[in-house]
N, C-alpha and C. Protein backbone atom coordinates (compact mmCIF):
# COMPACT_ATOMS: atom_id res chain seq x y z
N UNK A 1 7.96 10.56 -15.94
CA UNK A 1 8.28 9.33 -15.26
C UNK A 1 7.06 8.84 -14.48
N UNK A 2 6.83 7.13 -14.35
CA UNK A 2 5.58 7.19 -13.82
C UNK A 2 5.49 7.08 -12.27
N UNK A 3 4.87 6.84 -11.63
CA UNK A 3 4.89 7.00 -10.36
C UNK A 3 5.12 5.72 -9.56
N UNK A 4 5.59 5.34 -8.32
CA UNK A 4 6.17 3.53 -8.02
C UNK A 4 4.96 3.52 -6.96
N UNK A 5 5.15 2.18 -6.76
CA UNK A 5 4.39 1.74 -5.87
C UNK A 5 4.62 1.38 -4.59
N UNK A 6 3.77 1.42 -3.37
CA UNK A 6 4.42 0.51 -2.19
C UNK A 6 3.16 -0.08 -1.64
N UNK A 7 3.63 -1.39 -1.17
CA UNK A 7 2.34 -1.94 -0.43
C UNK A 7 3.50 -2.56 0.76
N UNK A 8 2.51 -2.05 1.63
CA UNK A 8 2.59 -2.40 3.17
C UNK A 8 2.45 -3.87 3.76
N UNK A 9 3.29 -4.90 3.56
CA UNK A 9 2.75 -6.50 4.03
C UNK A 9 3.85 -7.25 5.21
N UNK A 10 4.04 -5.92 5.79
CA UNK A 10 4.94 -6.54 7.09
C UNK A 10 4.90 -6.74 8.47
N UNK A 11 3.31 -6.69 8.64
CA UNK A 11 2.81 -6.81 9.97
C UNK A 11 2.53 -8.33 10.24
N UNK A 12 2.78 -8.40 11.43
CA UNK A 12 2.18 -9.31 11.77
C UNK A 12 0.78 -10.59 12.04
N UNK A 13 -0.05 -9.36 11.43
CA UNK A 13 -1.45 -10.12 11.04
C UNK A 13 -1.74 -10.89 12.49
N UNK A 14 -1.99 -10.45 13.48
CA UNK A 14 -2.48 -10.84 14.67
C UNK A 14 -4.10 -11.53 14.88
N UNK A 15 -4.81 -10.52 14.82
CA UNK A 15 -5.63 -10.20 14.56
C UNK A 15 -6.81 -11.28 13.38
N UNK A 16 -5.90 -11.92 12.33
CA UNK A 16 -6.29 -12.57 11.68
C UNK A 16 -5.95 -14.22 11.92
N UNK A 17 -4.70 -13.94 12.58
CA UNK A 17 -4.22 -15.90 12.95
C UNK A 17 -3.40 -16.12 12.01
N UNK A 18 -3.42 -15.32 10.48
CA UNK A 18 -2.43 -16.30 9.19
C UNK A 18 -2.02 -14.74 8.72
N UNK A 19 -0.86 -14.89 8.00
CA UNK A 19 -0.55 -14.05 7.27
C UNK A 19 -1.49 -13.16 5.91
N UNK A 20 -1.59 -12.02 5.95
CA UNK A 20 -3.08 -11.59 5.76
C UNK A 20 -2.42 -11.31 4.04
N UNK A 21 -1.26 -10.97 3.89
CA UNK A 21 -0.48 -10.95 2.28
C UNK A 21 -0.73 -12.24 1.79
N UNK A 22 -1.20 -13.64 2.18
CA UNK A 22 -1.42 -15.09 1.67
C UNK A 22 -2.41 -15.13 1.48
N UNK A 23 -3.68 -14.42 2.12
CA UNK A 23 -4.87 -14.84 1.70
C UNK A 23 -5.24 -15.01 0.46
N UNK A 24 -6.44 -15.83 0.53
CA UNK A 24 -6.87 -16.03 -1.15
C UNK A 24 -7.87 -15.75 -1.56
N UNK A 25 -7.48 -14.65 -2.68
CA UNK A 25 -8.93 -13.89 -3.14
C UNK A 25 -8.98 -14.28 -4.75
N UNK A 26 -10.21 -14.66 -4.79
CA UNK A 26 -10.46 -15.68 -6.21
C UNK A 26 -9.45 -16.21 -7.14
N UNK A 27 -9.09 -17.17 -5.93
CA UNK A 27 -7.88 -17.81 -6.54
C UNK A 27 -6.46 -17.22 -6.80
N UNK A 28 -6.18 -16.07 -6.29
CA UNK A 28 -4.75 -15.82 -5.94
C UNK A 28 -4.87 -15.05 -4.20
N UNK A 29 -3.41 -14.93 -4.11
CA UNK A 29 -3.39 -14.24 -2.36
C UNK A 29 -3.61 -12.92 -2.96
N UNK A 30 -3.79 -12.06 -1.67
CA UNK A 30 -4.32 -10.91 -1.37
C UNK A 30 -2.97 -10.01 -2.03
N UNK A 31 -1.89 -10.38 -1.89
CA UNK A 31 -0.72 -9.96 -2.53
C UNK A 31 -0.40 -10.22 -3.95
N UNK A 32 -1.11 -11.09 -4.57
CA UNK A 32 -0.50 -11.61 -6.13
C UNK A 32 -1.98 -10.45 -6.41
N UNK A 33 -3.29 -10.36 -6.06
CA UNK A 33 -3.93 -9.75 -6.73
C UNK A 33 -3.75 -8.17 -6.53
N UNK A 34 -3.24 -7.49 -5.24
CA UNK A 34 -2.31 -6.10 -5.76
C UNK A 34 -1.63 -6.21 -6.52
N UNK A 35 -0.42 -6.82 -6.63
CA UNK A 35 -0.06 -6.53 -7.53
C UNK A 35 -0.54 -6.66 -9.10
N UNK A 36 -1.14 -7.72 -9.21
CA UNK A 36 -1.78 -7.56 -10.56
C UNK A 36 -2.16 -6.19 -11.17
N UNK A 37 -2.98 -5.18 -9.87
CA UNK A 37 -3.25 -4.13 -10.37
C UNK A 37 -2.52 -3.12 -9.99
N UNK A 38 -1.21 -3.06 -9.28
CA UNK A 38 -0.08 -2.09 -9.98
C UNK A 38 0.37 -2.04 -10.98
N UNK A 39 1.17 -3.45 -11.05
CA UNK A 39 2.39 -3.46 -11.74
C UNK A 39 1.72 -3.08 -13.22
N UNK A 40 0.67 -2.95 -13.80
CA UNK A 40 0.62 -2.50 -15.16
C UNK A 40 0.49 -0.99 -15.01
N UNK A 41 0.03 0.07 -13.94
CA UNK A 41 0.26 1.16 -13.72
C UNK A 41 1.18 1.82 -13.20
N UNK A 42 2.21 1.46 -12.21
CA UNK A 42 3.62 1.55 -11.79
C UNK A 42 4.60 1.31 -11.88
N UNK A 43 5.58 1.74 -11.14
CA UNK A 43 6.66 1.06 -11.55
C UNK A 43 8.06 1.84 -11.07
N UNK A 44 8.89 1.29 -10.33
CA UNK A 44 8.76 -0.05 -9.39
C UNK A 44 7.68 -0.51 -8.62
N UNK A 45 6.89 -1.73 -8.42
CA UNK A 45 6.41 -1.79 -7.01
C UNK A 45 7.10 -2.21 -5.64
N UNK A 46 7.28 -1.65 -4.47
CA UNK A 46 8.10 -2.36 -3.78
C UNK A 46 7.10 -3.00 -2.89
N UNK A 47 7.58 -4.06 -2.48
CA UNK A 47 6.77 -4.78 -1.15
C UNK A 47 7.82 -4.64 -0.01
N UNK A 48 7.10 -4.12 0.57
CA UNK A 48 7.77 -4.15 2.33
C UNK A 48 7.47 -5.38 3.36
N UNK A 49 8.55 -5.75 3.40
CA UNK A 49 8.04 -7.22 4.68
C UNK A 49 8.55 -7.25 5.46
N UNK A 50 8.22 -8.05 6.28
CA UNK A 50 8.70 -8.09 8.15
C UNK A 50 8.20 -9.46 8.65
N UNK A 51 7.47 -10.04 9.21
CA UNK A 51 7.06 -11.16 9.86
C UNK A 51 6.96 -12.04 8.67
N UNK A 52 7.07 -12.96 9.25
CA UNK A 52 7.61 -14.23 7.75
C UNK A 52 7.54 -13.67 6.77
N UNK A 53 8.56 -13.00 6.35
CA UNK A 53 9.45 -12.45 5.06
C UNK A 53 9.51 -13.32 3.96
N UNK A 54 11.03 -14.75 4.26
CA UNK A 54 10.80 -15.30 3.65
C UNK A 54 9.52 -15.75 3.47
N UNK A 55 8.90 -16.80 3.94
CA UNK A 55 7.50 -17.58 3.09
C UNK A 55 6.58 -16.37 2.16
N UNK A 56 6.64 -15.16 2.46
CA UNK A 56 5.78 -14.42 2.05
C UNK A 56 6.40 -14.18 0.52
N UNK A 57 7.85 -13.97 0.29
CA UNK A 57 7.90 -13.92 -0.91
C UNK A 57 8.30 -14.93 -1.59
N UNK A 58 8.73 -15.95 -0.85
CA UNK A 58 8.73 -17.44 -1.99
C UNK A 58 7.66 -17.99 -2.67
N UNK A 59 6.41 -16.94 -1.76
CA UNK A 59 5.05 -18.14 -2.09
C UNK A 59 4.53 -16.62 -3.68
N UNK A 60 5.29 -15.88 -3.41
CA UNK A 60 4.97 -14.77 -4.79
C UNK A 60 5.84 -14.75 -5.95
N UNK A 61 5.08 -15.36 -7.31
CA UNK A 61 5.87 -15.49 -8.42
C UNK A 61 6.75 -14.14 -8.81
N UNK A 62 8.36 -14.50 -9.04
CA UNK A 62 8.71 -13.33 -9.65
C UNK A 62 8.15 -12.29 -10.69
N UNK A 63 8.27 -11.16 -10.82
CA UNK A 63 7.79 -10.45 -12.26
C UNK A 63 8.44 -8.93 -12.03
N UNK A 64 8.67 -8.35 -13.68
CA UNK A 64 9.85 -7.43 -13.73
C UNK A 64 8.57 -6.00 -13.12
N UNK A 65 9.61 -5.45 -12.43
CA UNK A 65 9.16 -4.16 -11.69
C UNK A 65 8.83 -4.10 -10.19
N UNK A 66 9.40 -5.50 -9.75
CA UNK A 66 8.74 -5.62 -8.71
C UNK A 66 9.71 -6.10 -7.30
N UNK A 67 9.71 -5.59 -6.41
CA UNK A 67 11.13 -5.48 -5.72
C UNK A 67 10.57 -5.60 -4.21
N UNK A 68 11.01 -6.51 -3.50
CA UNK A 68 10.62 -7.00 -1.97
C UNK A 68 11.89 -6.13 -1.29
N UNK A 69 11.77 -6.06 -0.15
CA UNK A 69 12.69 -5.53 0.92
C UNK A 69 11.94 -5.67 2.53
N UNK A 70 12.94 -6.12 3.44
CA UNK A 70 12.18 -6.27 4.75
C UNK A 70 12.58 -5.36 5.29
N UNK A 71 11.50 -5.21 6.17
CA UNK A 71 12.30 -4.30 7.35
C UNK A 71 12.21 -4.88 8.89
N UNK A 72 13.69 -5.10 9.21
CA UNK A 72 14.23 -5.89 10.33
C UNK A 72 13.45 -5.46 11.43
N UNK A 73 12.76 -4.06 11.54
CA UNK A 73 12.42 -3.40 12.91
C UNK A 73 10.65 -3.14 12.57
N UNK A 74 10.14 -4.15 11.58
CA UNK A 74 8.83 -4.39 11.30
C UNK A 74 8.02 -4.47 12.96
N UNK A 75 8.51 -5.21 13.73
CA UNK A 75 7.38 -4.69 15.12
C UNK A 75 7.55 -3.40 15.57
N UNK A 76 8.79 -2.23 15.15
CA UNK A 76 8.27 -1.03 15.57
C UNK A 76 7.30 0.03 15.27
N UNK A 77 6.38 -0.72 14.05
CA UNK A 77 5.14 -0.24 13.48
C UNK A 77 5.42 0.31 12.07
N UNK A 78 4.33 0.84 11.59
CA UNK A 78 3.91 0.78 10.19
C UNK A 78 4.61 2.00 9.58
N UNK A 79 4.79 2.83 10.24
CA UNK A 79 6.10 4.04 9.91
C UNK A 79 7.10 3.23 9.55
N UNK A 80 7.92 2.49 10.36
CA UNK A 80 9.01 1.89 9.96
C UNK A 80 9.01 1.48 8.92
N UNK A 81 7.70 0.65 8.73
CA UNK A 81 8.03 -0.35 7.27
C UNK A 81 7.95 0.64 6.10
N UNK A 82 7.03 1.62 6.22
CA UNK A 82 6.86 2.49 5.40
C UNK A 82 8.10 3.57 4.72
N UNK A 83 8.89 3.85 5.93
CA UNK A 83 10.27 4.49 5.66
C UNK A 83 10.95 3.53 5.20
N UNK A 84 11.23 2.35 5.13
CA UNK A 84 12.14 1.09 4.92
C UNK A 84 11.11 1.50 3.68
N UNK A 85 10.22 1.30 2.85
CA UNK A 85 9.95 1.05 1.71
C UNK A 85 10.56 2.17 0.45
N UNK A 86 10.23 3.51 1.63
CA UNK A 86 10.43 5.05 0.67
C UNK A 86 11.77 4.75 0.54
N UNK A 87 12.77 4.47 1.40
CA UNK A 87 14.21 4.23 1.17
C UNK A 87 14.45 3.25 -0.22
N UNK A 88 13.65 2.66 -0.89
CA UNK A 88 14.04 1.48 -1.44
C UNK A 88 13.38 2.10 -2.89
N UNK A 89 13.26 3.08 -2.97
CA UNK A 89 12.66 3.68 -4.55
C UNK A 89 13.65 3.95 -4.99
N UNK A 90 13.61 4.31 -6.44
CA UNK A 90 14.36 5.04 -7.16
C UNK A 90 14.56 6.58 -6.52
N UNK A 91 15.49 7.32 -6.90
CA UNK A 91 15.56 8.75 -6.32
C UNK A 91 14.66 9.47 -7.06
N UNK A 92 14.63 9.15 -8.36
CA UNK A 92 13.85 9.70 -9.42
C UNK A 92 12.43 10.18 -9.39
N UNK A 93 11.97 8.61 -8.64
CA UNK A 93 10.14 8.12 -8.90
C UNK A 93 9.76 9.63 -8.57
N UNK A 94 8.81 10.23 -9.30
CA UNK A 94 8.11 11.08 -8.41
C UNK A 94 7.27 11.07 -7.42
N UNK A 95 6.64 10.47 -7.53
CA UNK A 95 5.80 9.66 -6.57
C UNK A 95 5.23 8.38 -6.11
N UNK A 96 4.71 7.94 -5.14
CA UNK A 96 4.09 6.45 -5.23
C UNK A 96 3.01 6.53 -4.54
N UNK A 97 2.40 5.22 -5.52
CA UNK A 97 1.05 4.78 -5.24
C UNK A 97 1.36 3.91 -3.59
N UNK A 98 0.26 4.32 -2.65
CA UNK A 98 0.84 3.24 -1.08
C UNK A 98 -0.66 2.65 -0.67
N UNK A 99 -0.31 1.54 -0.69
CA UNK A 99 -1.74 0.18 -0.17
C UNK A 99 -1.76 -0.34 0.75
N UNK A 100 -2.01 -0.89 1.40
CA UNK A 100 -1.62 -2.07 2.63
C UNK A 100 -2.50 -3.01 1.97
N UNK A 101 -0.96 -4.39 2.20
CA UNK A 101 -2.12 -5.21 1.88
C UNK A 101 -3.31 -6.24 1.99
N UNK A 102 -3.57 -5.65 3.39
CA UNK A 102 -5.52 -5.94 3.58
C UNK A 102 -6.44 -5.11 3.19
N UNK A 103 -6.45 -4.09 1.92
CA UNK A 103 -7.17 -3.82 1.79
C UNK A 103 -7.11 -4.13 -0.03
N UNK A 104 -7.63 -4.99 -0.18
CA UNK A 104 -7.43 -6.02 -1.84
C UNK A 104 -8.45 -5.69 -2.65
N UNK A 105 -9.95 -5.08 -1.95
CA UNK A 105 -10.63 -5.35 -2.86
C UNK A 105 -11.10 -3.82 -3.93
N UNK A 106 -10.31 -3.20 -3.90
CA UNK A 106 -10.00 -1.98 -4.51
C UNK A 106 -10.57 -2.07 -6.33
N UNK A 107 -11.15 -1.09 -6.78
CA UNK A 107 -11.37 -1.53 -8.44
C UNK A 107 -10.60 -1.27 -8.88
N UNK A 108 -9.77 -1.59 -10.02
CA UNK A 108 -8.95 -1.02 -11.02
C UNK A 108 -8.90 0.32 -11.04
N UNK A 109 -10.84 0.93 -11.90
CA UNK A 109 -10.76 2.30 -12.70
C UNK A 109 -10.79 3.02 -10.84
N UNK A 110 -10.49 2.71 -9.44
CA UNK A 110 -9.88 3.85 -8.87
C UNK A 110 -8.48 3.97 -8.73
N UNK A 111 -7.86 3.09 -9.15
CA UNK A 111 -6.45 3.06 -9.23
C UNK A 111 -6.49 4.43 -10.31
N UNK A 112 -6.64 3.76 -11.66
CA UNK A 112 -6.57 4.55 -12.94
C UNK A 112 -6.99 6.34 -12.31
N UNK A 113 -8.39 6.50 -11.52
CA UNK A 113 -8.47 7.64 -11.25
C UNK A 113 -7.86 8.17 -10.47
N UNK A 114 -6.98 7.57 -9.48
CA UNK A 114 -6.02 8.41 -8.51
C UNK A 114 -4.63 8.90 -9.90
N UNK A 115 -4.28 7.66 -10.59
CA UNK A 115 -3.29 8.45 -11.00
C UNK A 115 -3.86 9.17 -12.47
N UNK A 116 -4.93 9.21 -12.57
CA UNK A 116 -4.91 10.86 -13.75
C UNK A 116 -4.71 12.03 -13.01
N UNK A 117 -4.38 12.07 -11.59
CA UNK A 117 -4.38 13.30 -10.81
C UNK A 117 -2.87 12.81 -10.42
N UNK A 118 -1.85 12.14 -11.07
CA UNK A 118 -1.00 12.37 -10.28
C UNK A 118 0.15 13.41 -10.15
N UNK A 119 -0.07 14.57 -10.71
CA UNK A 119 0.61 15.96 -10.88
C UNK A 119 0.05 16.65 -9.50
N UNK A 120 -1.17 16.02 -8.50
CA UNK A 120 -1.13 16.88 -7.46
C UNK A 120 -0.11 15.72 -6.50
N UNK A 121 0.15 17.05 -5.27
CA UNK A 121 1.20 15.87 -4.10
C UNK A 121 0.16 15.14 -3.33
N UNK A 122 -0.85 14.71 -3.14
CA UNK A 122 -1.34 13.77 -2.65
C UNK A 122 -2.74 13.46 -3.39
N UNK A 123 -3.38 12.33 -3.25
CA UNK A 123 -4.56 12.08 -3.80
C UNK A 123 -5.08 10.82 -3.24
N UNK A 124 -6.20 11.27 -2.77
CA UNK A 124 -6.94 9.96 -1.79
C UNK A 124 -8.22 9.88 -1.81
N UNK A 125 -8.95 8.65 -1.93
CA UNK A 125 -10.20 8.62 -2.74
C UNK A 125 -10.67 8.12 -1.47
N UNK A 126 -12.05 8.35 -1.71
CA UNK A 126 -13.41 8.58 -0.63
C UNK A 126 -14.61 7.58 -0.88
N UNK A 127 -15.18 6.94 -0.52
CA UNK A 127 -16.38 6.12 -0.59
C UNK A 127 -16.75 6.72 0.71
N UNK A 128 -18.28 7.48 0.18
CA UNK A 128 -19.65 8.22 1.04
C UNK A 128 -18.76 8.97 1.97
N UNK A 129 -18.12 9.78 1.38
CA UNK A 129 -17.07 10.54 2.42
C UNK A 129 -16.41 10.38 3.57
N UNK A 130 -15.88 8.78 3.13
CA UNK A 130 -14.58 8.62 4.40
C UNK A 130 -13.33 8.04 3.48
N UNK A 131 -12.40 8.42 4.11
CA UNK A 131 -11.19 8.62 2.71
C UNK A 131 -10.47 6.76 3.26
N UNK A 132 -10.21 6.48 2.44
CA UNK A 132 -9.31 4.97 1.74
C UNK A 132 -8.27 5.26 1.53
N UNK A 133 -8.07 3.88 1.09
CA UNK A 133 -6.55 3.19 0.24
C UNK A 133 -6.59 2.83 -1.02
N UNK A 134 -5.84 2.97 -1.72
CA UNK A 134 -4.27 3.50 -1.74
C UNK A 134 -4.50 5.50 -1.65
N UNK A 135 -3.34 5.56 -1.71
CA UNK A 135 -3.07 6.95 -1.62
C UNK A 135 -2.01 7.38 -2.51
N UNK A 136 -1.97 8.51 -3.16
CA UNK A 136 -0.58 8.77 -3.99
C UNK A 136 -0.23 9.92 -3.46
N UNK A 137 1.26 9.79 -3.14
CA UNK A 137 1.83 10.70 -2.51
C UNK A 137 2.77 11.20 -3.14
N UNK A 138 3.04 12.51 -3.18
CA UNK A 138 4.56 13.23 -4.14
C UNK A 138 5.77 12.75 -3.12
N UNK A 139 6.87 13.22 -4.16
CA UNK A 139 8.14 12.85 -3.40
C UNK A 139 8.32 13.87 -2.67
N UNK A 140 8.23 15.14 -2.39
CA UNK A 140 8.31 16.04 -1.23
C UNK A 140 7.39 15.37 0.13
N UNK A 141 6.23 15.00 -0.13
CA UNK A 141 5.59 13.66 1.16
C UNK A 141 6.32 13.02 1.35
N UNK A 142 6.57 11.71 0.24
CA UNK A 142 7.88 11.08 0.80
C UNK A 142 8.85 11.22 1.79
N UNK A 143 9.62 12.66 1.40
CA UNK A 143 10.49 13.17 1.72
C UNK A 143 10.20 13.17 3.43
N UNK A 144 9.03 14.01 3.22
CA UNK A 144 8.51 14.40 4.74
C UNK A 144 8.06 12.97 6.03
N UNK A 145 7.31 12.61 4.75
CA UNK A 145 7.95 11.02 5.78
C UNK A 145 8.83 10.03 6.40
N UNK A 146 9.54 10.27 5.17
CA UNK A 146 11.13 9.64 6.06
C UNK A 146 12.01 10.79 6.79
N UNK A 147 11.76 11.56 7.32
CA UNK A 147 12.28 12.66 8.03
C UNK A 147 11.65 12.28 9.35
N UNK A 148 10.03 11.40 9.25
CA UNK A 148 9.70 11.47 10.48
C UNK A 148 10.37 11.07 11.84
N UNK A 149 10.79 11.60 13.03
CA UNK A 149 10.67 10.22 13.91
C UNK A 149 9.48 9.11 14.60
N UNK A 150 10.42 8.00 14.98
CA UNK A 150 9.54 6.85 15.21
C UNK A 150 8.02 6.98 16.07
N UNK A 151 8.61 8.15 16.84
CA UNK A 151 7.16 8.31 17.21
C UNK A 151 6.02 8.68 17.02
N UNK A 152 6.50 9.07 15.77
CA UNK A 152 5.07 10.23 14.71
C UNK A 152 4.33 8.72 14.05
N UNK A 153 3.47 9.13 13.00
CA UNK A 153 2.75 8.70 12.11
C UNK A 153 2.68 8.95 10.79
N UNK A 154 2.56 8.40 9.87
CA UNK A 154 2.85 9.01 8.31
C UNK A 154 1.24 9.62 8.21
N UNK A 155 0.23 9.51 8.88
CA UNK A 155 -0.89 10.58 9.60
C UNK A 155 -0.70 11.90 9.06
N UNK A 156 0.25 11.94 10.19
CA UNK A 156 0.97 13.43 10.15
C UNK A 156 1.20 14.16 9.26
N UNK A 157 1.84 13.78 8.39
CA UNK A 157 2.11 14.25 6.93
C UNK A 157 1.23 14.25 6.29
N UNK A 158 0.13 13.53 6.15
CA UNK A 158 -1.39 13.26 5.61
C UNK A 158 -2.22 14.44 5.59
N UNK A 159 -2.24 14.92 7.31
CA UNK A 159 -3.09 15.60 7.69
C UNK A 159 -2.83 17.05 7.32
N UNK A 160 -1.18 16.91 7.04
CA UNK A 160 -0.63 18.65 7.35
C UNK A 160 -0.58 18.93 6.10
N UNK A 161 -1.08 18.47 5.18
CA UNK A 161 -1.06 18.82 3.38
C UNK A 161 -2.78 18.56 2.89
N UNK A 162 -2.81 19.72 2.27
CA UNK A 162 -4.58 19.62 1.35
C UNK A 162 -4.11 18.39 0.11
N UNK A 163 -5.25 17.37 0.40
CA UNK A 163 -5.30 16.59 -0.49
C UNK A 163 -6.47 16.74 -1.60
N UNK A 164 -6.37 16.38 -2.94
CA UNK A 164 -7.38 16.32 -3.89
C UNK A 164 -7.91 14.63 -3.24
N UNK A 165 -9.27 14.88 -3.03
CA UNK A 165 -10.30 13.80 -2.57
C UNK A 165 -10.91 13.11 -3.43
N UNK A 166 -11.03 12.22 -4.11
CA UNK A 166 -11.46 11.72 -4.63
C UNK A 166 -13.06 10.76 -4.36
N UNK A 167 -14.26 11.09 -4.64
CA UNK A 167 -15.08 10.36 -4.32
C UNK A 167 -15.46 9.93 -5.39
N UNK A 168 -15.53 8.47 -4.79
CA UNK A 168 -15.68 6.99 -5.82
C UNK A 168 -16.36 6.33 -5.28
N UNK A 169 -17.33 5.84 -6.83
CA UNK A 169 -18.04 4.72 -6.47
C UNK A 169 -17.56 2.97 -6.07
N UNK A 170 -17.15 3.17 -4.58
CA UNK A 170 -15.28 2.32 -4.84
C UNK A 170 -15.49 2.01 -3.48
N UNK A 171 -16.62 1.00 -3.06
CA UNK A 171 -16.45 0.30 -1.16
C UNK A 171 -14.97 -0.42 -1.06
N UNK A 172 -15.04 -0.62 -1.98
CA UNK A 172 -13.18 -1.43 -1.94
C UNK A 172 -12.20 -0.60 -1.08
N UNK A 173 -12.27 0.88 -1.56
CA UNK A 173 -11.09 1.67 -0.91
C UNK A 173 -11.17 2.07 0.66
N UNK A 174 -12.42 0.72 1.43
CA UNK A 174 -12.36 0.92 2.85
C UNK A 174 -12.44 -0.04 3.14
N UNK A 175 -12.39 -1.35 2.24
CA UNK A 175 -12.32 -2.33 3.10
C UNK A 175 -11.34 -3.11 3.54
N UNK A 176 -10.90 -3.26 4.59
CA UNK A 176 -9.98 -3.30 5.54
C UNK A 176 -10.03 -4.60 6.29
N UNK A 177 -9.11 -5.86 6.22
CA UNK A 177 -9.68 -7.00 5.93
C UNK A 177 -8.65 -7.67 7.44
N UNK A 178 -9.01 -7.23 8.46
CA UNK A 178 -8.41 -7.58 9.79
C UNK A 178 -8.33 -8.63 10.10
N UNK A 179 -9.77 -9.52 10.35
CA UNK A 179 -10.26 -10.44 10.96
C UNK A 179 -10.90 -11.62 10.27
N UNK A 180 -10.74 -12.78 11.04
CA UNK A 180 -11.27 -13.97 10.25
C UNK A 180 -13.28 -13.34 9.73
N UNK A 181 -13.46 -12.80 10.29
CA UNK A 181 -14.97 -12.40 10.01
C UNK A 181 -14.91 -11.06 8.92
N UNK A 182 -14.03 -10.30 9.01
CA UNK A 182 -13.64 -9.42 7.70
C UNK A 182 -13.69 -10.39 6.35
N UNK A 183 -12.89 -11.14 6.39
CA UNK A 183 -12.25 -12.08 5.32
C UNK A 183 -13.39 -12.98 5.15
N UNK A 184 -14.66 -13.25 6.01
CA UNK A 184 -15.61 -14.34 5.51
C UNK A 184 -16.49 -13.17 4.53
N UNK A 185 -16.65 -11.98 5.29
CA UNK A 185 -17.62 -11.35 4.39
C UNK A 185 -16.83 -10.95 2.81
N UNK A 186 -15.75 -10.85 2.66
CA UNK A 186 -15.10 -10.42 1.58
C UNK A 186 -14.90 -11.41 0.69
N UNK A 187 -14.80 -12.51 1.30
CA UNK A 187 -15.35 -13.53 0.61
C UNK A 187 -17.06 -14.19 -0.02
């Protein structure tokens, strides 16, 4: 079975002034171009939302595999949305691929290389040895994540399991697209 997806697009985007899932990266938002490069490797993808929910997914064309859900308690932080997402998989998935989505400019072949490793429980790729996004996590992580309480971090679970590291020739898997000056250079 293959492994699902989750991307993280329910923050509030402070920091940036506009909703950071709308941005537009060569001609689609920052959200139509994740998904472009899941949905042919995953499956389900879910999107997690919270702060303008609606507009965020009216302004995203439907397509099969691909499944929105909000989470009402999106200002209690990124755990939340994250447990609101793991809740919304199949029981089955073994695992999922997890993004946030300000970080867009990711290559394909590290997608492809996280999941030829996806028989280990975690896998997280590295540019010049500092570890990125996405991450693939087994469903025993999962598990361990939605067990957390609110006051932990999905960190936690990160930290307390040996991950296979992946180092890639891949600046994408750190760039982290906060600020109107993030978003000029990424542009």
């Amino acid at each position: 079975m293959k492994p699902a997806g989750l991307i993280l697009a329910a923050g509030e985007s402070t920091r940036m002034g506009s909703d950071k899932a709308l941005l537009d990266l060569q001609g689609v938002t920052f959200l139509d171009h994740i998904l472009d490069l899941f949905l042919p490797r995953v499956s389900p993808v879910v999107v997690i939302l919270g702060h303008h929910a609606q507009q965020i997914e009216a302004a995203i064309a439907p397509r099969p595999g691909l499944r929105f859900v909000v989470n009402l308690r999106y200002a209690d932080g990124q755990l939340s949305s994250l447990q609101t997402g793991i809740r919304a998989l199949p029981a089955d998935a073994p695992a999922a691929l997890l993004t946030l989505v300000d970080h867009p400019a990711v290559a394909p072949s590290t997608l492809d290389a996280i999941l030829a490793r996806a028989l280990a429980p975690l896998v997280i790729p590295r540019y010049q040895g500092r570890r990125g996004h996405p991450i693939l996590l087994a469903r025993a992580l999962l598990d361990e994540i939605l067990a957390l309480p609110p006051t932990a971090s999905a960190k936690d679970v990160v930290r307390a399991h040996a991950a296979v590291e992946l180092d890639l020739d891949d600046p994408g898997v750190l760039r982290d697209i906060d600020t109107p000056a993030d978003y000029e250079l990424l542009r």
